[in-house]
Protein backbone atom coordinates (compact mmCIF):
# COMPACT_ATOMS: atom_id res chain seq x y z
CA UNK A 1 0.00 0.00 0.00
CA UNK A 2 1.65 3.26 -1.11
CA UNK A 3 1.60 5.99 1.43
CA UNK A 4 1.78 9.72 0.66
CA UNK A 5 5.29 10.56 1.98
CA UNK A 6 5.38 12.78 4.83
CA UNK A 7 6.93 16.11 3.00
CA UNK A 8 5.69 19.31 4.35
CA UNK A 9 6.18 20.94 0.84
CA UNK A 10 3.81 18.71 -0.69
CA UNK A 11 1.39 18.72 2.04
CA UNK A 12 -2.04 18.85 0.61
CA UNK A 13 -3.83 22.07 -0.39
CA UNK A 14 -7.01 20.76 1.72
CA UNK A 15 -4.67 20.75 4.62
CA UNK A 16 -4.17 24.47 6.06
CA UNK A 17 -1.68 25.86 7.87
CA UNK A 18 -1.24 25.49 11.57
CA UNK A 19 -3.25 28.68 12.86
CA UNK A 20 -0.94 30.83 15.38
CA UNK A 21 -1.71 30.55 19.11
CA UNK A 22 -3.95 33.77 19.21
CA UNK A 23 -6.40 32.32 16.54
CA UNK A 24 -6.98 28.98 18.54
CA UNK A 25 -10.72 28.39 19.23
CA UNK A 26 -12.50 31.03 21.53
CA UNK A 27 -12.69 29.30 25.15
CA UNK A 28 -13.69 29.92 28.32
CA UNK A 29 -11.18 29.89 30.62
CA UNK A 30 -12.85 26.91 32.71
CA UNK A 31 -12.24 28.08 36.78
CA UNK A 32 -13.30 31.91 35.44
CA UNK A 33 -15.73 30.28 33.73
CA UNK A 34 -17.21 28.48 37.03
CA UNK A 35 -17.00 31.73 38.67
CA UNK A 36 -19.15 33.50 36.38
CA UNK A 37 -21.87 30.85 35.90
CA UNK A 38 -21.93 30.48 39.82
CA UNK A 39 -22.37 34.46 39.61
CA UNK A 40 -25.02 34.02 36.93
CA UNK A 41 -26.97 31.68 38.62
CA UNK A 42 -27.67 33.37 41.99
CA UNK A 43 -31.03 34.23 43.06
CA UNK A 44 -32.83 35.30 45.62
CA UNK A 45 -33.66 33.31 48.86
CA UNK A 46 -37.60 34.19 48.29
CA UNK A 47 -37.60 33.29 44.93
CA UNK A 48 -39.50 29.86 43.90
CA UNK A 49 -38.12 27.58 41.25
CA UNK A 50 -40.66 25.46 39.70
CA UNK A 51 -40.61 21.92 38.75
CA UNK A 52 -39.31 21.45 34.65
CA UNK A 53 -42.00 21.81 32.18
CA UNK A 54 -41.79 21.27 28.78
CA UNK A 55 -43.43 23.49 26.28
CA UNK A 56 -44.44 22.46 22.99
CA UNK A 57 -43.53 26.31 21.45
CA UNK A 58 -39.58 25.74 22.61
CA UNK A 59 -37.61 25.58 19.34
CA UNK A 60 -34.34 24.31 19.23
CA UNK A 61 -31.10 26.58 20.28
CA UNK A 62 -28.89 27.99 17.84
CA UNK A 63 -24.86 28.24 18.41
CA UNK A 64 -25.39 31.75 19.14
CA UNK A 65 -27.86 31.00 21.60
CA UNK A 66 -25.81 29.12 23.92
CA UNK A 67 -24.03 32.02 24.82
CA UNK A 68 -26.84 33.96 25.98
CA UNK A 69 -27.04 33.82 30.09
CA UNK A 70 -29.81 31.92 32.19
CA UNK A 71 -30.87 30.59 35.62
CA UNK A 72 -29.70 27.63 37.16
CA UNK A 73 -30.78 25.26 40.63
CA UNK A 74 -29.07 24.85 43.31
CA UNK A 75 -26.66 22.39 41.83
CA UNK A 76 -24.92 25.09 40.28
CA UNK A 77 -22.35 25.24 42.78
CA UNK A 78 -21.21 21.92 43.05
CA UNK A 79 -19.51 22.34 39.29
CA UNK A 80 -16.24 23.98 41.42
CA UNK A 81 -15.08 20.80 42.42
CA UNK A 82 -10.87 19.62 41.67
CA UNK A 83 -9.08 21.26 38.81
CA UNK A 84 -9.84 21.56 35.23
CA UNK A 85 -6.66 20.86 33.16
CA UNK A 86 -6.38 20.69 29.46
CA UNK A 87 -5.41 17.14 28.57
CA UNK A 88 -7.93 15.96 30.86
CA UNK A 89 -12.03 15.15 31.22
CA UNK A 90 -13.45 16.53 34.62
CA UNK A 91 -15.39 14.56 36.60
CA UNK A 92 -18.31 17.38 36.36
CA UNK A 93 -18.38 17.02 32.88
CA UNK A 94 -19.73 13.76 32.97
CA UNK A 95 -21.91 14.21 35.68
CA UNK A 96 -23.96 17.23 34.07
CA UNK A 97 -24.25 14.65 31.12
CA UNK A 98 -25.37 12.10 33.80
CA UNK A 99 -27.91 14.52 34.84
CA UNK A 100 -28.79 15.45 31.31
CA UNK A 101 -29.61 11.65 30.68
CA UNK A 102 -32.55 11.82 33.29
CA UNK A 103 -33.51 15.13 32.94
CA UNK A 104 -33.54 15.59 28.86
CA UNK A 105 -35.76 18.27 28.44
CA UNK A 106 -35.31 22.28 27.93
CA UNK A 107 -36.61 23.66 30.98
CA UNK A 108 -34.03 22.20 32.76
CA UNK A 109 -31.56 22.44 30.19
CA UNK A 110 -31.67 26.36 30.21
CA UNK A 111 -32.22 25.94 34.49
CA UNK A 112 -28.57 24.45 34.20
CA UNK A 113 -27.05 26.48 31.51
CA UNK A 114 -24.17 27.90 33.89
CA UNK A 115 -23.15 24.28 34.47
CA UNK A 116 -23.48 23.13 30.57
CA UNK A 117 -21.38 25.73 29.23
CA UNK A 118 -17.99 24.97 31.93
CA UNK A 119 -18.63 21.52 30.84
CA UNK A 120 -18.81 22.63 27.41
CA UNK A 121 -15.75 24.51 27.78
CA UNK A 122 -13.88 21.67 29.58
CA UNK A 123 -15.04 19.17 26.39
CA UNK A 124 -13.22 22.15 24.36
CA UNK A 125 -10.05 22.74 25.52
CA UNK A 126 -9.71 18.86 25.68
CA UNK A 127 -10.81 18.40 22.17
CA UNK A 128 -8.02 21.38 21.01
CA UNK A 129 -5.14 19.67 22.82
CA UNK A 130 -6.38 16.13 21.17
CA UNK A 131 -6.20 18.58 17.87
CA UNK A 132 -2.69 19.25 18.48
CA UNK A 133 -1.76 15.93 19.48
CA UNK A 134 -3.50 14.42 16.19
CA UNK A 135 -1.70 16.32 14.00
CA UNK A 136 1.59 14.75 14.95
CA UNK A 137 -0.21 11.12 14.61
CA UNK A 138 -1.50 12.44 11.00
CA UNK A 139 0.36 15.02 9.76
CA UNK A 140 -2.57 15.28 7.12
CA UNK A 141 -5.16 16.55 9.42
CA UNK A 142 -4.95 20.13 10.04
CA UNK A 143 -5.27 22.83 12.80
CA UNK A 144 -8.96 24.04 12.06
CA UNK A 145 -10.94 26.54 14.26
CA UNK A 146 -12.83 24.20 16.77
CA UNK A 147 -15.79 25.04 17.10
CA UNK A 148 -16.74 25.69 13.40
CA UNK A 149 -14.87 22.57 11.76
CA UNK A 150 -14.68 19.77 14.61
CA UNK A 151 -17.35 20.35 17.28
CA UNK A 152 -20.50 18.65 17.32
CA UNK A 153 -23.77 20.66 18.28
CA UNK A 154 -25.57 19.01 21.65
CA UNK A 155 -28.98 20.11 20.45
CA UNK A 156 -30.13 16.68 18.13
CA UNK A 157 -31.83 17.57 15.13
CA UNK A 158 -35.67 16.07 15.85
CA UNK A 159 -37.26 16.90 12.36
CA UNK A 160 -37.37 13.77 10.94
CA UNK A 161 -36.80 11.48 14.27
CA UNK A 162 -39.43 9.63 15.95
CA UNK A 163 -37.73 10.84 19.63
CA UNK A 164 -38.53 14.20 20.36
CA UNK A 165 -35.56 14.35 22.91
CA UNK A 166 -34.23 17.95 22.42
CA UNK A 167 -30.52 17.13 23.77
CA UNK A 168 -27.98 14.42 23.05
CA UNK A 169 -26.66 12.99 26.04
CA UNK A 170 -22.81 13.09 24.85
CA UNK A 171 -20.49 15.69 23.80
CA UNK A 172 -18.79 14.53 20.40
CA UNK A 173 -16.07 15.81 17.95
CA UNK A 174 -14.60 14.52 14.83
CA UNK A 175 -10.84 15.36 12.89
CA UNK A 176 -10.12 15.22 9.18
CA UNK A 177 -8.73 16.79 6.64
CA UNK A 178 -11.63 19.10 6.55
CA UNK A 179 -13.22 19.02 10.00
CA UNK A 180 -16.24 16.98 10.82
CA UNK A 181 -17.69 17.69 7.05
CA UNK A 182 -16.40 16.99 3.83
CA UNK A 183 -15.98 13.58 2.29
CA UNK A 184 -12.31 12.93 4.06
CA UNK A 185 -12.14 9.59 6.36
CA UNK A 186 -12.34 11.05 9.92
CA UNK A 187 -10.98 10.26 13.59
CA UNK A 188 -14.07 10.37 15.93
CA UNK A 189 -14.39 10.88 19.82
CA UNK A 190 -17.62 11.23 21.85
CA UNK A 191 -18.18 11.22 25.63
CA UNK A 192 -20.87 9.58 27.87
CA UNK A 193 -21.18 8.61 31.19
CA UNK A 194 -21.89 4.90 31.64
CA UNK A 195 -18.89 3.53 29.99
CA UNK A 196 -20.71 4.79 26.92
CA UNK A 197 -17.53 6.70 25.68
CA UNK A 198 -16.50 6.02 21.71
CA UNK A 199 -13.63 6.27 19.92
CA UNK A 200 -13.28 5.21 16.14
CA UNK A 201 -13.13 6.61 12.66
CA UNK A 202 -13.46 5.83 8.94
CA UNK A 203 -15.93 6.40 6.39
CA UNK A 204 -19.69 6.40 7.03
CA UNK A 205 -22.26 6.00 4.58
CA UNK A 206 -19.87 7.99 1.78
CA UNK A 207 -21.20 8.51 -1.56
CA UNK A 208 -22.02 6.06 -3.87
CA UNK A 209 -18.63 7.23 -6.27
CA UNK A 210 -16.34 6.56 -2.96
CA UNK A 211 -18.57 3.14 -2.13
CA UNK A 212 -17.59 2.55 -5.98
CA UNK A 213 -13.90 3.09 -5.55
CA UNK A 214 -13.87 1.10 -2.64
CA UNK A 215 -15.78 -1.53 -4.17
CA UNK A 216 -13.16 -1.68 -6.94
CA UNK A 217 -10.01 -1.27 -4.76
CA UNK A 218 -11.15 -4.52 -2.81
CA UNK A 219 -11.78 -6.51 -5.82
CA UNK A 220 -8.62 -5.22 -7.47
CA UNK A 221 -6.15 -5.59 -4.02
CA UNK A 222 -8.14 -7.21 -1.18
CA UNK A 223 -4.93 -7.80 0.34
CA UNK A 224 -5.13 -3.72 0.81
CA UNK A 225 -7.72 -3.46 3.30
CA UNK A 226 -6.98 -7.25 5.36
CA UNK A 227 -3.49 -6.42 6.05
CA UNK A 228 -4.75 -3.47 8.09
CA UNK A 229 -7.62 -5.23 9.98
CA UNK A 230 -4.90 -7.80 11.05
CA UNK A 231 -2.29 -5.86 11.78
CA UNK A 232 -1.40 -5.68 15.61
CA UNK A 233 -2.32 -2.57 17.17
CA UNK A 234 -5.45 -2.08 14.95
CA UNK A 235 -6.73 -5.83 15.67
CA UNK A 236 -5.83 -5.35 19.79
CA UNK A 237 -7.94 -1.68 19.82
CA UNK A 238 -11.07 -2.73 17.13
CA UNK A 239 -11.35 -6.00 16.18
CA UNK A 240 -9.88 -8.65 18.81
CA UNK A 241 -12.90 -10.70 20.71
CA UNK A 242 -10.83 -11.44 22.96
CA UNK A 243 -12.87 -14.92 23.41
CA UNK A 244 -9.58 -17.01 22.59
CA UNK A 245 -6.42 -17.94 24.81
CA UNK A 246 -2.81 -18.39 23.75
CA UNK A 247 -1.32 -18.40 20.57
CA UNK A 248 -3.95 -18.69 17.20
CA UNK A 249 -3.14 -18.80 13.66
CA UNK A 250 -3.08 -15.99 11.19
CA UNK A 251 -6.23 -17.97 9.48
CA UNK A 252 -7.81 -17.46 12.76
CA UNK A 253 -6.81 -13.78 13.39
CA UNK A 254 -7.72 -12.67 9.86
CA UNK A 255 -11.60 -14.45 10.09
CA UNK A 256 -11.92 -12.95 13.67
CA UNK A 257 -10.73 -9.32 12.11
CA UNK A 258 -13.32 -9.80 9.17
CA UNK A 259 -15.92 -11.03 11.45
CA UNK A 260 -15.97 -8.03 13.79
CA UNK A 261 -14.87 -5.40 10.91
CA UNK A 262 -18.62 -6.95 8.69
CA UNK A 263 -20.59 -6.45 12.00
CA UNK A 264 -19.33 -2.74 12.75
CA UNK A 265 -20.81 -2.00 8.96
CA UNK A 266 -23.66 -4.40 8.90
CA UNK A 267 -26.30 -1.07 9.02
CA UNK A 268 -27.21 -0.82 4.97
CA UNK A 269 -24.70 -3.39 4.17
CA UNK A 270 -26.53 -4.90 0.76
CA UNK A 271 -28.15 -8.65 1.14
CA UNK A 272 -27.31 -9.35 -2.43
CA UNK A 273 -23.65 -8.60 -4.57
CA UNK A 274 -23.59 -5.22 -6.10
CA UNK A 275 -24.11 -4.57 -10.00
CA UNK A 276 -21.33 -6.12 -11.51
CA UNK A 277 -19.87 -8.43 -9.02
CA UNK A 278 -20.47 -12.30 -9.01
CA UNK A 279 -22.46 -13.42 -5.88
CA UNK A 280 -19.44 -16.74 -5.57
CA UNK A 281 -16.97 -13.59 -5.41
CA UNK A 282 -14.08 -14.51 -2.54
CA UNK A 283 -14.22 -11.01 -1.13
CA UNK A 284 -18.33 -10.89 -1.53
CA UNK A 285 -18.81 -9.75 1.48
CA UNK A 286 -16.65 -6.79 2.02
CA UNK A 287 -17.69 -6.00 -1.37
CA UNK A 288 -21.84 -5.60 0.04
CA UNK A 289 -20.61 -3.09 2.63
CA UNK A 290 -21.52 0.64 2.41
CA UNK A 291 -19.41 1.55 5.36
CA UNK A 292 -16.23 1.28 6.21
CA UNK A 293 -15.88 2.16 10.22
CA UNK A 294 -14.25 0.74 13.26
CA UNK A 295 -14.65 1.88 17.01
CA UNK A 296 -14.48 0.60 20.81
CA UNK A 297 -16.01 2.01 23.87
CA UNK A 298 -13.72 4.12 26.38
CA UNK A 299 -15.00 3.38 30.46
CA UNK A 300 -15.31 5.91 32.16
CA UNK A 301 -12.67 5.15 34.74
CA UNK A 302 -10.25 5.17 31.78
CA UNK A 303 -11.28 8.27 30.53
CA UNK A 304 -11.32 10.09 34.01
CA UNK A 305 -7.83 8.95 34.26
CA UNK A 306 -4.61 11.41 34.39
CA UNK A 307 -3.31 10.17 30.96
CA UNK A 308 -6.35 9.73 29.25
CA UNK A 309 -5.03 11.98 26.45
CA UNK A 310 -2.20 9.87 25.93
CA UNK A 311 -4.56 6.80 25.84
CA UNK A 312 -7.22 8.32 23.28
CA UNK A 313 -3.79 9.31 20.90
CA UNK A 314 -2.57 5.77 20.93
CA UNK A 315 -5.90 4.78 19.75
CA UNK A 316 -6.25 6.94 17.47
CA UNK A 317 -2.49 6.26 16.41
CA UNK A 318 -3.54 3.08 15.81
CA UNK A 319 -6.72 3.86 13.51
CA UNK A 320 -3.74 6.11 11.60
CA UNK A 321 -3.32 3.47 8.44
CA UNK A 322 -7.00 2.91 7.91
CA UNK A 323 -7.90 6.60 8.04
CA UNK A 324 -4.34 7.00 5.50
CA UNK A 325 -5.75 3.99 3.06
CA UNK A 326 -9.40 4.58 2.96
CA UNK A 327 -8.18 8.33 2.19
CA UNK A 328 -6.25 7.16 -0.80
CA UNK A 329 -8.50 5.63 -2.59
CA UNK A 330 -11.87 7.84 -2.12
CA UNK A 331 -10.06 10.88 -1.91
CA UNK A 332 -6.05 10.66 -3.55
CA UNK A 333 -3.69 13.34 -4.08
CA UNK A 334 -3.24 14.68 -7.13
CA UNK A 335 -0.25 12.62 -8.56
CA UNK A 336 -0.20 10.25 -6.01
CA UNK A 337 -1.24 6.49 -6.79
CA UNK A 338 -3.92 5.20 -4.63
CA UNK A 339 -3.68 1.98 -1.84
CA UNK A 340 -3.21 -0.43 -4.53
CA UNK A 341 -0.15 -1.84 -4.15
CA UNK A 342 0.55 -5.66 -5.70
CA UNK A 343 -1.17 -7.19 -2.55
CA UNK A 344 -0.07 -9.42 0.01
């Protein structure tokens, strides 16, 4: 598999520069930022608060409304609790999802605004420092402005869901050449109290051209993609059931790694072969898939831990080839051949 080399001078014009220190996302310093909320969400003794309601007229927030300022219980205090440090998750910022998860209406959303936004902030300066770090895993992904390119919005988009829940009940973020959009393979993270936490990438439901490609590459090379599944530290992080003890073939380990890697992209996978592929194909059914993702679940103890940053990098260190290969092929460089090497 042939690998763009890692030149700066032919880095690729998707790729921006590194933005200077004073253009870094916009964030609330998190302490000041407990102080103010705390400030914001005083009241008077007398004053009654009433049990949440939920109003049929609420619409859902814009970005620009989460800055605006509102009321919050008496839980509001209890946010000041340890230190807030870049390279780590608070504790608080978990439990105001935790609290979110039972209490997932807007009423008491905007009642616990304060305490939203300094976990907000705390999921942001963690997400710019993973930023940082990525870009020395992947030299492809860019510094981008955070919370235009990367973040994820809490407020869930109800339109055309049957749940009417206003909130999601994680904070998420994704890396790639271009941010969270575009058609580029990307690193994902998302954060969720319960052991709930995910950590993956790839390429979900792309295009039908870049299902093509893929399609073809795998036909062409199938050696491409399996040498990746198997390889150690990809196999140990996505694909290992851990179910078997001492040493196993590399029959074994390859039909384990294309086991798990079919039921991560099972969802709109199609029953039959695509147009123009024999149904007795070897590779038949990689070649059904319309996904190409891999993840694992973070506990929260590990997550809460003082090197949890260093843990999420190694992951996503890991997921570095597949984001590289899948890349090549849906999206190559100008000039550059694709993934297709002569196999094996």
């Amino acid at each position: 598999m042939a690998r763009v080399k890692k030149d700066a001078k032919k880095s690729p014009a998707t790729a921006s520069r590194r933005l200077p220190a004073n253009t870094r996302p916009n964030k609330i310093t998190k302490p000041l930022a407990a102080k103010r909320a705390n400030r914001a969400n005083r009241k008077p003794a007398s004053k009654k608060i009433d049990p949440p309601q939920v109003h049929e007229s609420d619409r859902d927030e814009s970005p620009e409304d989460e800055a605006s300022s509102t009321s919050s219980d008496e839980s509001g205090g209890d946010i000041m609790t340890g230190d807030y440090a870049d390279n780590t998750i608070h504790p608080d910022t978990l439990r105001f999802l935790k609290d979110l998860a039972k209490n997932n209406d807007r009423d008491w959303f905007h009642g616990n605004k304060g305490i939203y936004r300094i976990a907000l902030a705390d999921f942001k300066s963690f997400s710019c420092t993973l930023q940082e770090e990525l870009t020395k895993v992947d030299w492809t992904v860019p510094i981008l402005p955070l919370e235009r390119h990367n973040l994820f919005r809490i407020h869930r988009d109800v339109r055309f869901s049957n749940s009417k829940v206003p909130y999601k009940e994680y904070l998420s973020v994704a890396f790639s050449r271009t941010g969270k959009q575009g058609h580029y393979a990307k690193y994902y993270l998302s954060i969720q109290p319960g052991d709930q936490s995910f950590i993956g990438g790839g390429l979900w439901h792309p295009e039908a051209t870049h299902v093509s490609l893929m399609r073809s590459e795998i036909d062409r090379n199938p050696r491409g993609l399996k040498d990746i599944l198997v390889s150690r530290d990809f196999f140990a992080n996505f694909l290992d059931p851990q179910t078997s003890r001492g040493r196993v073939s590399s029959k074994t380990i390859e039909n384990q790694a294309l086991k798990g890697f079919l039921e991560r992209n099972s969802e709109g996978a199609l029953k039959t072969a695509p147009k123009g592929y024999d149904k007795g194909h070897d590779d038949i059914d990689l070649l059904r898939l319309k996904s190409y993702t891999v993840g694992k679940r973070i506990k929260d103890s590990e997550l809460l831990l003082p090197n949890s940053m260093e843990l999420i990098v190694d992951v996503f260190r890991s997921l570095e080839p597949f984001i590289t290969y899948l890349n090549s092929i849906v999206m190559p460089d100008p000039g550059v051949s694709n993934a297709g090497g002569g196999g094996g």
